[in-house]
N, C-alpha and C. Protein backbone atom coordinates (compact mmCIF):
# COMPACT_ATOMS: atom_id res chain seq x y z
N UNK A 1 5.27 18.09 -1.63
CA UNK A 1 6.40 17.22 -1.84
C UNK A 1 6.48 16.83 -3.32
N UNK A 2 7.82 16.73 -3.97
CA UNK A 2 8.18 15.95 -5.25
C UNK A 2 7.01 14.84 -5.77
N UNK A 3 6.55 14.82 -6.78
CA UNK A 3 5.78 13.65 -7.15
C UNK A 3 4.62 13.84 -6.38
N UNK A 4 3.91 14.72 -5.92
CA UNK A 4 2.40 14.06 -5.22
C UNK A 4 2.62 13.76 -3.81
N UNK A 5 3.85 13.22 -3.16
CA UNK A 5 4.10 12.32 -2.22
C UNK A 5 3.69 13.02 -1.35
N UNK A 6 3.08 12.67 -0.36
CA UNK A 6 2.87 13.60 1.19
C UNK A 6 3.62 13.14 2.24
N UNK A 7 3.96 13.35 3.33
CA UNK A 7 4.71 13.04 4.27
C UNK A 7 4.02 11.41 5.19
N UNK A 8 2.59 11.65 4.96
CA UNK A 8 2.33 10.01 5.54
C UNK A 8 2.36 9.09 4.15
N UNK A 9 2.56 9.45 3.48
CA UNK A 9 2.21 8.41 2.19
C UNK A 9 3.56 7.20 2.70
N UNK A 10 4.49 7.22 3.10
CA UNK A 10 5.41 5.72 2.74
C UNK A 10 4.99 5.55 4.13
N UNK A 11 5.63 6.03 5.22
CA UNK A 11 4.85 5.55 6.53
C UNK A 11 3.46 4.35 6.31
N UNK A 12 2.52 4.97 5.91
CA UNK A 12 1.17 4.34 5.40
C UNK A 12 1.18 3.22 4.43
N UNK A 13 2.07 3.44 3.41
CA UNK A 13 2.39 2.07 3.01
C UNK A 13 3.47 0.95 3.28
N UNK A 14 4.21 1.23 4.25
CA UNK A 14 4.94 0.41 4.97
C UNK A 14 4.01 -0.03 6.07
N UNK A 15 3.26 0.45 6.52
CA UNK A 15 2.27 -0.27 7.75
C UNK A 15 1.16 -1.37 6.95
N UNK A 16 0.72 -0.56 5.64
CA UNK A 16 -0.01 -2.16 4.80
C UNK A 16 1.00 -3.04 3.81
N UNK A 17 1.95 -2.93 3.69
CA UNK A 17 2.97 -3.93 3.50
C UNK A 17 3.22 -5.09 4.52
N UNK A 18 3.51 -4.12 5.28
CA UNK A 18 3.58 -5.06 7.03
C UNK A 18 2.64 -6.20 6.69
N UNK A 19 1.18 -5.46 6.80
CA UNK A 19 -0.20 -6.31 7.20
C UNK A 19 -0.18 -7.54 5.87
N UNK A 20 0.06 -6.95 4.71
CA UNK A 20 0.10 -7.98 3.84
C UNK A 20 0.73 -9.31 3.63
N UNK A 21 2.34 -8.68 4.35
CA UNK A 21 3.08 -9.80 4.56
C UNK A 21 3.32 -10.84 5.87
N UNK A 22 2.14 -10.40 6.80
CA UNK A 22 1.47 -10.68 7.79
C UNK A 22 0.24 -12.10 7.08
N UNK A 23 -0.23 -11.99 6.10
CA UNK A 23 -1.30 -12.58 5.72
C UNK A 23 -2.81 -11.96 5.13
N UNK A 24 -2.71 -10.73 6.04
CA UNK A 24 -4.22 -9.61 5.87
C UNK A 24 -4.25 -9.35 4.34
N UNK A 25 -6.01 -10.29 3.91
CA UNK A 25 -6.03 -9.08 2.67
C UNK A 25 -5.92 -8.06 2.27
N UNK A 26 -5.41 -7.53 0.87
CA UNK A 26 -5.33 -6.30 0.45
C UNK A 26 -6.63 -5.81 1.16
N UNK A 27 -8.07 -5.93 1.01
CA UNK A 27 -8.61 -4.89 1.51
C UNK A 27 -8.32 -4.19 2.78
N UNK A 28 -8.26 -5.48 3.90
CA UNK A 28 -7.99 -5.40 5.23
C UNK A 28 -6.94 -4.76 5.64
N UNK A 29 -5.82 -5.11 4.82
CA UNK A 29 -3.88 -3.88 4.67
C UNK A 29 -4.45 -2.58 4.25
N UNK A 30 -5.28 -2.25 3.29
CA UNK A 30 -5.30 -0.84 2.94
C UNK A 30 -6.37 0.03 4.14
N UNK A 31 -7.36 -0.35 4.38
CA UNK A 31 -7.96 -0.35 5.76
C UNK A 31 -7.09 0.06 6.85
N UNK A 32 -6.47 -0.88 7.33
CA UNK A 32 -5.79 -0.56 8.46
C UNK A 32 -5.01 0.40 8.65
N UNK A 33 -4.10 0.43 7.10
CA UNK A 33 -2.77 1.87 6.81
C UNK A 33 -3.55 2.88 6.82
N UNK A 34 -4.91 2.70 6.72
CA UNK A 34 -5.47 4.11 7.05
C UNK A 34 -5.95 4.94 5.28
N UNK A 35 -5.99 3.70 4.42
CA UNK A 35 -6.79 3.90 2.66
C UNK A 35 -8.27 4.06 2.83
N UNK A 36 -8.77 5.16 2.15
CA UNK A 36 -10.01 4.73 2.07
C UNK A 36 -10.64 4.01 1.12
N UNK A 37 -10.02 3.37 0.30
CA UNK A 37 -10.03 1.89 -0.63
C UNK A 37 -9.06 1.46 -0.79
N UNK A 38 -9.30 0.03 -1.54
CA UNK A 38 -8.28 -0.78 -1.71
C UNK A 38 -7.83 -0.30 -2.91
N UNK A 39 -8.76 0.26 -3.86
CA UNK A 39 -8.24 0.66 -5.34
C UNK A 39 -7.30 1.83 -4.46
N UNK A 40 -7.51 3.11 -3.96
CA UNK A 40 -6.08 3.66 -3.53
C UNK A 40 -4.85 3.49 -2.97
N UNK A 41 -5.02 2.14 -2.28
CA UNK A 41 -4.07 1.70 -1.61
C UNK A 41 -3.31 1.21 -2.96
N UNK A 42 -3.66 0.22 -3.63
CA UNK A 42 -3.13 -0.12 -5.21
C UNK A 42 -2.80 0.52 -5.69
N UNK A 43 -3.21 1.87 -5.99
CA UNK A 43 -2.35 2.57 -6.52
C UNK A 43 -1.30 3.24 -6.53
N UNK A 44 -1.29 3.44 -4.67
CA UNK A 44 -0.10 4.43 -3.60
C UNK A 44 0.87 3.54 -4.37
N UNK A 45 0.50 2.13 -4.23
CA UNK A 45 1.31 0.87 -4.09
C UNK A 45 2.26 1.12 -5.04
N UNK A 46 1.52 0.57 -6.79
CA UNK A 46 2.30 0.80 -7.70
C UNK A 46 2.89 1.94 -8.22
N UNK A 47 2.35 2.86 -7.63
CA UNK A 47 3.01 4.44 -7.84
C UNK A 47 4.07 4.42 -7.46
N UNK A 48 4.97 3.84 -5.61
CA UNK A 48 5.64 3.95 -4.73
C UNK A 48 7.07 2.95 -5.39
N UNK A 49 6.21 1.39 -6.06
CA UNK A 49 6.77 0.32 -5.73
C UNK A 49 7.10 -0.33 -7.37
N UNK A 50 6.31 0.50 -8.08
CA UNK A 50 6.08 -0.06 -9.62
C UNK A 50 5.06 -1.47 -10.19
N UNK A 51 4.79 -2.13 -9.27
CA UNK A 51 3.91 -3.08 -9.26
C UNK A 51 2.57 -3.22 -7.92
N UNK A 52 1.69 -4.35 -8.60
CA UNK A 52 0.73 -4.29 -7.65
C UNK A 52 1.18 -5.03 -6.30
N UNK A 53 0.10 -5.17 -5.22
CA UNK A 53 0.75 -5.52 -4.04
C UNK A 53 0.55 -7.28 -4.25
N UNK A 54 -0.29 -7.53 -4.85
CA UNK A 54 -0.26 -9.13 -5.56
C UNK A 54 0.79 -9.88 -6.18
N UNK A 55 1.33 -9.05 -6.99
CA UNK A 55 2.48 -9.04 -8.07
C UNK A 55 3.90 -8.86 -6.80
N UNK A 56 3.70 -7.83 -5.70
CA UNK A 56 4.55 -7.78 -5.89
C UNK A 56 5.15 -9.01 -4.35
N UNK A 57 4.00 -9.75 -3.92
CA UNK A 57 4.16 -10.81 -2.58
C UNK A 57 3.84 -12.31 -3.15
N UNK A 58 3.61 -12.48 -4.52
CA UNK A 58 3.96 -13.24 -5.27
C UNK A 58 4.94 -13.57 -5.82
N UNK A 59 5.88 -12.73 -5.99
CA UNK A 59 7.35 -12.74 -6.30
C UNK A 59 8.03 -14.19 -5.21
């Protein structure tokens, strides 16, 4: 796919978005979407979204 993207990549980060805006720490959101760290999940993040997932549920 264009850019790196794979076919579960937004799926996967729409399910730890969910969890985040649920309350679940970043570790616990990237965990669950199925990251095997939180540093990758951060990065899907700002790759996908342009900011971090801190930055961007602080808004």
């Amino acid at each position: 796919m264009p850019g790196g993207t794979n076919a579960a990549t937004v799926p996967r980060l729409l399910h730890g978005a969910r969890r985040l805006a649920e309350g679940d720490p970043v570790t616990t959101a990237a965990l669950k979407a199925g990251y095997d760290s939180t540093s990758a999940f951060i990065a899907a993040f700002r790759r996908h979204l342009g900011t971090t997932p801190g930055r961007y549920f602080a808004q």
